[in-house]
Protein backbone atom coordinates (compact mmCIF):
# COMPACT_ATOMS: atom_id res chain seq x y z
CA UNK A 1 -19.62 20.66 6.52
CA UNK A 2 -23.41 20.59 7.93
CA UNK A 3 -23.93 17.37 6.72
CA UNK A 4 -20.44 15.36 8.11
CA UNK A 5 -22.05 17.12 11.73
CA UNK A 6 -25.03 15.02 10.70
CA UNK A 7 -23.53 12.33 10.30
CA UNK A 8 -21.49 12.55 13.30
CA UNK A 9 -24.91 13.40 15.56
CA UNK A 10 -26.79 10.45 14.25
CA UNK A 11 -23.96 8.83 14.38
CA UNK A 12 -23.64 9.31 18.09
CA UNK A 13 -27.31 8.71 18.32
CA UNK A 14 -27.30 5.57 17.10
CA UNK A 15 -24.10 4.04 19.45
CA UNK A 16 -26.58 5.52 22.40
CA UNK A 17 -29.65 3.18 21.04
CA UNK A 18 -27.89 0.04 19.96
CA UNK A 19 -24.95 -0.43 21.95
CA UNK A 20 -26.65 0.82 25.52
CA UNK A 21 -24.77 -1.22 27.58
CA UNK A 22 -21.85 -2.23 25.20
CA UNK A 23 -18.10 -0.61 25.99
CA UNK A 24 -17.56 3.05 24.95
CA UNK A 25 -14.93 1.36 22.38
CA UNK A 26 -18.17 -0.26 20.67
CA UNK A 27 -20.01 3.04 20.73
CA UNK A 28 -17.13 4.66 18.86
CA UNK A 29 -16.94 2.39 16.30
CA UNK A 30 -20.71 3.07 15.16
CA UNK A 31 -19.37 7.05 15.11
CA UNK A 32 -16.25 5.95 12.99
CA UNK A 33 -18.55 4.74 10.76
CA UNK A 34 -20.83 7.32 10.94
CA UNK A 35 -18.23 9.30 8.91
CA UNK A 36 -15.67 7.05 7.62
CA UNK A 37 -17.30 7.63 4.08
CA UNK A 38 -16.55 11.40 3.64
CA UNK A 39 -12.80 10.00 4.07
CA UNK A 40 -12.64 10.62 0.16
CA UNK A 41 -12.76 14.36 0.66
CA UNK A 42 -9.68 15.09 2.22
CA UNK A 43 -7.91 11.80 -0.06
CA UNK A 44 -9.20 14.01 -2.43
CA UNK A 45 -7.82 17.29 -1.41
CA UNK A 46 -4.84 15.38 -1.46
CA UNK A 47 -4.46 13.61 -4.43
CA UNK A 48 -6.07 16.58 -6.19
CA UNK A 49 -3.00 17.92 -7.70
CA UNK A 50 -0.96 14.20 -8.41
CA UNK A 51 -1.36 11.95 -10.80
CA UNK A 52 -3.06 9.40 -8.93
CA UNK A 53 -6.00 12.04 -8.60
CA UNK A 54 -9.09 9.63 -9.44
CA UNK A 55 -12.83 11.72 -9.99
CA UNK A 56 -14.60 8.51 -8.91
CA UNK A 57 -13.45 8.17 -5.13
CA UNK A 58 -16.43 9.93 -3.88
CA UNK A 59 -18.85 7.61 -6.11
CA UNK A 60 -16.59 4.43 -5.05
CA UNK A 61 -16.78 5.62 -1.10
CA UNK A 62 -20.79 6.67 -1.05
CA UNK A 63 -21.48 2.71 -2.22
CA UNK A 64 -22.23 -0.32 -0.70
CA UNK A 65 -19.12 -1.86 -2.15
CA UNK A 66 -17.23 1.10 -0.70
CA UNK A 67 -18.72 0.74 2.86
CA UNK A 68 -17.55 -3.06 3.10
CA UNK A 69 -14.38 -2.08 1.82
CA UNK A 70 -13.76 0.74 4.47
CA UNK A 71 -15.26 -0.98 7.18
CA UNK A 72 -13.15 -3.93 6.60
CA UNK A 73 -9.81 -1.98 6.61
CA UNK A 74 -10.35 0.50 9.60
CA UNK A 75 -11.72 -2.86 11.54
CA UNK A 76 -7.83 -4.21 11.30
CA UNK A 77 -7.00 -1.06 12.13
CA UNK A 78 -8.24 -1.07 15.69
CA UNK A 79 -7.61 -3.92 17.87
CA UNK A 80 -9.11 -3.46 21.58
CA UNK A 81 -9.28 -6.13 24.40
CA UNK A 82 -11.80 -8.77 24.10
CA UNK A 83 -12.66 -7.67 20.72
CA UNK A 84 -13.60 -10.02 17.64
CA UNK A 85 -12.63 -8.44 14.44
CA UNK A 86 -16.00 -9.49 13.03
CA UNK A 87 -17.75 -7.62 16.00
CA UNK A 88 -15.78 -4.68 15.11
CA UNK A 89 -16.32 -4.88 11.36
CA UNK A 90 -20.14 -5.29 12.14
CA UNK A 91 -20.06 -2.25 14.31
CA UNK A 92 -18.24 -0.01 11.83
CA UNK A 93 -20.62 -0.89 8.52
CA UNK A 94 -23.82 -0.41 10.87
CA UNK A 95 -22.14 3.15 11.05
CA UNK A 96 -21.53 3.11 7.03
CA UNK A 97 -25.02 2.16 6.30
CA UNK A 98 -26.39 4.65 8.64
CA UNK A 99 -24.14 6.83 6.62
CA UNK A 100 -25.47 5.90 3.33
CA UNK A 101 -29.05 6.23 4.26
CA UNK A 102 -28.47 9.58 5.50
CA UNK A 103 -27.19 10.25 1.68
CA UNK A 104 -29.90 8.88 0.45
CA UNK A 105 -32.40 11.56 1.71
CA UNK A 106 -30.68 14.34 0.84
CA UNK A 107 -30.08 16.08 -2.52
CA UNK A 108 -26.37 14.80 -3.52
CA UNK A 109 -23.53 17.20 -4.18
CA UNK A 110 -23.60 15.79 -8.09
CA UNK A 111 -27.06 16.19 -8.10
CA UNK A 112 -27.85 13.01 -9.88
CA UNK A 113 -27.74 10.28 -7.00
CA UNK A 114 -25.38 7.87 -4.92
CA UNK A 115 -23.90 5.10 -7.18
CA UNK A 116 -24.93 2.31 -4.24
CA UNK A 117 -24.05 -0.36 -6.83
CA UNK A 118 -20.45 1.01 -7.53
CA UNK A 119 -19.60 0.26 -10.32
CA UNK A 120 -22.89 -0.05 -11.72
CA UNK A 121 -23.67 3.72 -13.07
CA UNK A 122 -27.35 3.04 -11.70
CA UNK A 123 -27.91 6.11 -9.33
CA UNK A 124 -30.42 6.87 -6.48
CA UNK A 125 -31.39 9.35 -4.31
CA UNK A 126 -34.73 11.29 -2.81
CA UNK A 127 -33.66 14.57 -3.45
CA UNK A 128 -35.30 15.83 0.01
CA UNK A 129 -32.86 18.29 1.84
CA UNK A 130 -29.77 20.27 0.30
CA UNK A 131 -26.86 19.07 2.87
CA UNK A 132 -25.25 22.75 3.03
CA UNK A 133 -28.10 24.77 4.74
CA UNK A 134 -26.97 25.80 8.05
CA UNK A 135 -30.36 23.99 10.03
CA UNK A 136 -29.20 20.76 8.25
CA UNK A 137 -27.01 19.63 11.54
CA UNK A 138 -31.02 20.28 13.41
CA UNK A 139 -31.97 16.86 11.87
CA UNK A 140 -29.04 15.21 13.81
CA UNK A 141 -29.67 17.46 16.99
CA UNK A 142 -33.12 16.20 17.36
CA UNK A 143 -32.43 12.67 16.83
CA UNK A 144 -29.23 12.65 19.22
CA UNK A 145 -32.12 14.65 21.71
CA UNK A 146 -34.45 12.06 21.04
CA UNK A 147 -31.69 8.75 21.75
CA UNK A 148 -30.67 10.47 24.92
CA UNK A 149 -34.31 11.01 26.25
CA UNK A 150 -34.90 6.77 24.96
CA UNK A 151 -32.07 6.15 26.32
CA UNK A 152 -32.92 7.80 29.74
CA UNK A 153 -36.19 6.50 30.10
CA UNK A 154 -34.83 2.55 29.83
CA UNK A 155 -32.55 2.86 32.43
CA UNK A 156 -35.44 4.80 34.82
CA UNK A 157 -37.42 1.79 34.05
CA UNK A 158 -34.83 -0.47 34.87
CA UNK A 159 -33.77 1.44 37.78
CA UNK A 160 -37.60 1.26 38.78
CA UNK A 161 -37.36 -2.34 38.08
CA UNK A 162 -34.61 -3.00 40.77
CA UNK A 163 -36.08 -1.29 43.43
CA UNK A 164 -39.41 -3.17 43.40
């Protein structure tokens, strides 16, 4: 669970930096994103004891493949005013990717890598940080700290910018 409150603090962070001035609905669809991938666990949960359970969803979600795939569906999912669905699509994969780098630098709960090229079986991974320690979701915290405080000094500046 540390690392989906990672996700969802970078996340967060990253709707602050890169859509500033952009409609909250905008900034939420980065978030989405931001998490949309760990979707397969509770698909999982559930299809755990069918026969439609499938051991790859997690490798299939955590790929490049599965990002565009996700993004794509939950973009015709929401429908806001003044919205192009290739805006919103755009919005939600910035989120994936974010997502998937995030993976990247920690170690992976199979221990061997993301599959980015679904289906390819070519894994990768740094191997940096285990996601489960408890000061995992500190990462997040400091970058959310440090997009608010960016964030904050642009619009002093442009605030100081007016005024003159």
């Amino acid at each position: 669970m540390p690392d989906v409150l990672t996700h969802l603090l970078v996340g967060v962070s990253l709707a602050l930096l890169i859509r500033k001035d952009g409609p909250r609905s905008a900034q939420m669809l980065i978030v989405l994103g931001a998490v949309l991938i760990d979707i397969e666990r509770p698909i999982s949960w559930l299809l755990a004891d069918t026969p439609l359970y499938w051991i790859g969803l997690g490798s299939a979600f955590h790929s490049i493949l599965g990002a565009v795939v996700l993004s794509y569906f939950a973009a015709a999912c929401f429908d806001f005013e003044n919205s192009v669905f290739w805006k919103r699509f755009k919005l939600i994969l910035i989120g994936c990717a974010c997502h998937l780098l995030l993976d990247l630098v920690m170690y992976p709960w199979n221990e061997l890598g993301l599959q980015l090229l679904y289906p390819l079986k070519i894994r990768f991974s740094f191997h940096l940080l285990w996601p489960d320690f408890w000061w995992y979701p500190l990462f997040g915290i400091t970058i959310l700290l440090l997009a608010i405080s960016v964030r904050y000094l642009n619009l002093r500046m442009k605030k100081e910018d007016t005024i003159e």
